[in-house]
C-alpha atoms as a PDB file:
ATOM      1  CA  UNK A   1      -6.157  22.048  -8.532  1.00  0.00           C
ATOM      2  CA  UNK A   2      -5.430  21.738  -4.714  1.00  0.00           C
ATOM      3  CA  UNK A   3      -1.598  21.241  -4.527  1.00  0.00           C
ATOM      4  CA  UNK A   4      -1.828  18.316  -2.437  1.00  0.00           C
ATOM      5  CA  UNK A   5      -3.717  16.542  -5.381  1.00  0.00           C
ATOM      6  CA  UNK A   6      -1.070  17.445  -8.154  1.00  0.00           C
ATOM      7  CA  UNK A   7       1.404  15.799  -6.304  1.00  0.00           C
ATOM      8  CA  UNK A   8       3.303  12.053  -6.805  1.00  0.00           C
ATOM      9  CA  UNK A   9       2.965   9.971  -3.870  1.00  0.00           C
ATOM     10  CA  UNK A  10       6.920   9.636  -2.592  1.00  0.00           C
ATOM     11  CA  UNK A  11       8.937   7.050  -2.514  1.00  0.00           C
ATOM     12  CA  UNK A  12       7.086   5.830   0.821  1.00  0.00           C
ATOM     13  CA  UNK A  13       3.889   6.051   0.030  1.00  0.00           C
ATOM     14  CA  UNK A  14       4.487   4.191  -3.270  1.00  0.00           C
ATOM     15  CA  UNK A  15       5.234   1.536  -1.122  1.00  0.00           C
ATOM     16  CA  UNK A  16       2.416   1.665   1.067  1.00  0.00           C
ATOM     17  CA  UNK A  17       0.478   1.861  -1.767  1.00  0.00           C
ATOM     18  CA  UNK A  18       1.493  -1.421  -2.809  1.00  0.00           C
ATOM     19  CA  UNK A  19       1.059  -3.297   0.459  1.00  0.00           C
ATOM     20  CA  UNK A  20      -2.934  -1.549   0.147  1.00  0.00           C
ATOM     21  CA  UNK A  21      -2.634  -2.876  -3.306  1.00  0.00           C
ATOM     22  CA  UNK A  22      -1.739  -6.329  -1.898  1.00  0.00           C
ATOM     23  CA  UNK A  23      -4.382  -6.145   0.317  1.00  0.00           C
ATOM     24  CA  UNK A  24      -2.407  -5.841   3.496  1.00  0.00           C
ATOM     25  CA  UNK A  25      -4.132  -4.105   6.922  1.00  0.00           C
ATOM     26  CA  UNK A  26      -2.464  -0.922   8.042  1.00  0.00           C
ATOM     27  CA  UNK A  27      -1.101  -2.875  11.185  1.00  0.00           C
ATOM     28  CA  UNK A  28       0.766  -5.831   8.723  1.00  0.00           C
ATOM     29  CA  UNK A  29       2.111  -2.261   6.183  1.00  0.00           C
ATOM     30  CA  UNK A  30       3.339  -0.529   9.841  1.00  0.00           C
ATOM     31  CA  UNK A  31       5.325  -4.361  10.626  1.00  0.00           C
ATOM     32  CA  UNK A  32       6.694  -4.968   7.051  1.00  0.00           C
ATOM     33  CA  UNK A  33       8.128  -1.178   6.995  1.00  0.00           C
ATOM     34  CA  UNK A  34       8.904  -1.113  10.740  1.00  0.00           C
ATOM     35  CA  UNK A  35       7.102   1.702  11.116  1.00  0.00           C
ATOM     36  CA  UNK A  36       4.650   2.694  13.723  1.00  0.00           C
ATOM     37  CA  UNK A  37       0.937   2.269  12.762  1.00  0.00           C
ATOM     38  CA  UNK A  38      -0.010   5.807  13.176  1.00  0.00           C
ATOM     39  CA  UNK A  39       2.984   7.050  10.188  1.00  0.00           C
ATOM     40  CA  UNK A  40       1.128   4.033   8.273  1.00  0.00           C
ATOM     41  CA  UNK A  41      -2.321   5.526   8.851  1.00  0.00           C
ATOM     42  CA  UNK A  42      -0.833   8.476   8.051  1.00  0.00           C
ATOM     43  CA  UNK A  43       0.968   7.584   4.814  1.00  0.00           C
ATOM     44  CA  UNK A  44      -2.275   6.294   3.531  1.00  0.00           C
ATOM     45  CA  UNK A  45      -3.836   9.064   4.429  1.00  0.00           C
ATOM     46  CA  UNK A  46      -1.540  11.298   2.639  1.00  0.00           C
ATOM     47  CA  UNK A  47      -2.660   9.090  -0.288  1.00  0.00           C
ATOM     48  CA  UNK A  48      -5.735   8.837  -0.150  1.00  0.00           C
ATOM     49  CA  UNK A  49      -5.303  13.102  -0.076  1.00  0.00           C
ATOM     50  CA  UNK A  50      -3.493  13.127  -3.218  1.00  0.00           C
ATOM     51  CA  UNK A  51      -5.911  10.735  -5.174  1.00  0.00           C
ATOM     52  CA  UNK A  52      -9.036  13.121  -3.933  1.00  0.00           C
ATOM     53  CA  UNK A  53     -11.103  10.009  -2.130  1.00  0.00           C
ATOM     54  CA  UNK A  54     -12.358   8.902   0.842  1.00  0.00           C
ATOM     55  CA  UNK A  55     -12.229   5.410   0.707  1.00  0.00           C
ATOM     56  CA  UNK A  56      -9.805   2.544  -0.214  1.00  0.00           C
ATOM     57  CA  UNK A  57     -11.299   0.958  -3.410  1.00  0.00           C
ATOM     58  CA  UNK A  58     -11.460   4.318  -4.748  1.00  0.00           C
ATOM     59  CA  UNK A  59      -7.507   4.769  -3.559  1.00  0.00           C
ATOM     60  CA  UNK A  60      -7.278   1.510  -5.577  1.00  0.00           C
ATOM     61  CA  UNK A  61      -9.188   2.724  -9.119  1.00  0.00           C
ATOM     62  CA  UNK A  62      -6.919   5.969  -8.535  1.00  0.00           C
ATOM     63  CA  UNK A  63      -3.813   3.885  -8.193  1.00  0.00           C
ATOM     64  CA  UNK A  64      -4.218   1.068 -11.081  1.00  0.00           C
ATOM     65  CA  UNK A  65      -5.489   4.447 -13.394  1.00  0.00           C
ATOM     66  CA  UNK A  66      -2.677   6.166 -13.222  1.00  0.00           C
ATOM     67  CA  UNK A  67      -0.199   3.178 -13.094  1.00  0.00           C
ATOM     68  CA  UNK A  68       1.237   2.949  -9.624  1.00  0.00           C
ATOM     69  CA  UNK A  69       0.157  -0.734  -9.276  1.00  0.00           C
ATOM     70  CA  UNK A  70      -0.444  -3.354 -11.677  1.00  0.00           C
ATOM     71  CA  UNK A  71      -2.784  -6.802 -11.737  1.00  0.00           C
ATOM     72  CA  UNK A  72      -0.707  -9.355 -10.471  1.00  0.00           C
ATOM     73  CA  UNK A  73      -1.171 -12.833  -9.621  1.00  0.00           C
ATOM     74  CA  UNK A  74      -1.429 -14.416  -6.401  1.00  0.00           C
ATOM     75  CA  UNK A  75       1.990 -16.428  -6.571  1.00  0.00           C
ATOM     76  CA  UNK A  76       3.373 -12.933  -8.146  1.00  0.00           C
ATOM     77  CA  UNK A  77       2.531 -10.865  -4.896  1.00  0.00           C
ATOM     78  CA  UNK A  78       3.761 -13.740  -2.672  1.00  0.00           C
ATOM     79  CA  UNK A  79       7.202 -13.900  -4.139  1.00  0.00           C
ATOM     80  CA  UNK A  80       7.614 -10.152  -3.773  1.00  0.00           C
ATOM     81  CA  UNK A  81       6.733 -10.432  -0.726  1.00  0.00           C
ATOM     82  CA  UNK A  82       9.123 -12.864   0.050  1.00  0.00           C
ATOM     83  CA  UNK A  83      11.953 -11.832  -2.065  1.00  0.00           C
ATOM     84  CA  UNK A  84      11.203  -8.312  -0.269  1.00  0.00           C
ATOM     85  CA  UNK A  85      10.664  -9.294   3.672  1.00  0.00           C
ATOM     86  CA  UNK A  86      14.183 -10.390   4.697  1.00  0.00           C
ATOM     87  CA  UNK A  87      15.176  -6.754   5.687  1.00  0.00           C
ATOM     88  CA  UNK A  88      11.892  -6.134   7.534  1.00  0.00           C
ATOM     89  CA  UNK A  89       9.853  -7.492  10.051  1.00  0.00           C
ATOM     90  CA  UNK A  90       7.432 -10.864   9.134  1.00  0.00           C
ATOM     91  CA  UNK A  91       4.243  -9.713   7.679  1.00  0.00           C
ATOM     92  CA  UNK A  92       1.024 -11.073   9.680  1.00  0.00           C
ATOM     93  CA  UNK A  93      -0.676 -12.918   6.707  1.00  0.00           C
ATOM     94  CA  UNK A  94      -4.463 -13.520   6.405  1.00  0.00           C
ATOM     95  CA  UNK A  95      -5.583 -16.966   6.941  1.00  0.00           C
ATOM     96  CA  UNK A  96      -6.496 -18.995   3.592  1.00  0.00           C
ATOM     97  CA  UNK A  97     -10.027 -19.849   2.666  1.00  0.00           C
ATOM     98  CA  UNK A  98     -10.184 -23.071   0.940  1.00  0.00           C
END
């Protein structure tokens, strides 16, 4: 196996992994983590490197497999969120469809 692909995501890119999870843009994970949007491209790319895909839904399958993210509810990702974002800079959230 390549030795990029044996390895855990770190501590980082678990969270990145998370905000993809939560279906946040790589602009909104660079905000939230103060970090500049190329190290989030590049965080998710280092994912998306370990998980052996090319594409974010697969990223996704890889993740929920092997148990880096869970199902949540909507009102379960928004408290996070919230309970999470007073360190870091506002998220840009998606407008609502109703």
């Amino acid at each position: 196996m390549h030795p990029v692909l044996s390895r855990r995501p770190t501590p980082r890119e678990m969270e990145v992994l998370q905000l993809i999870w939560e279906g946040r843009s790589t602009k909104q994970i660079a905000c939230f983590l103060g970090i500049s949007f190329k190290t989030a491209a590049c965080h998710r790319t280092h994912l998306m490197d370990k998980a052996g895909v090319h594409d974010l839904i697969r990223l996704m399958r890889w993740a929920l497999a092997e148990g880096y993210v869970t199902l949540s509810t909507p009102d379960e990702v928004d408290s996070r969120i919230t309970e999470n974002s007073a360190p870091r800079a506002a998220i840009e959230t998606p407008p609502t469809v109703d």
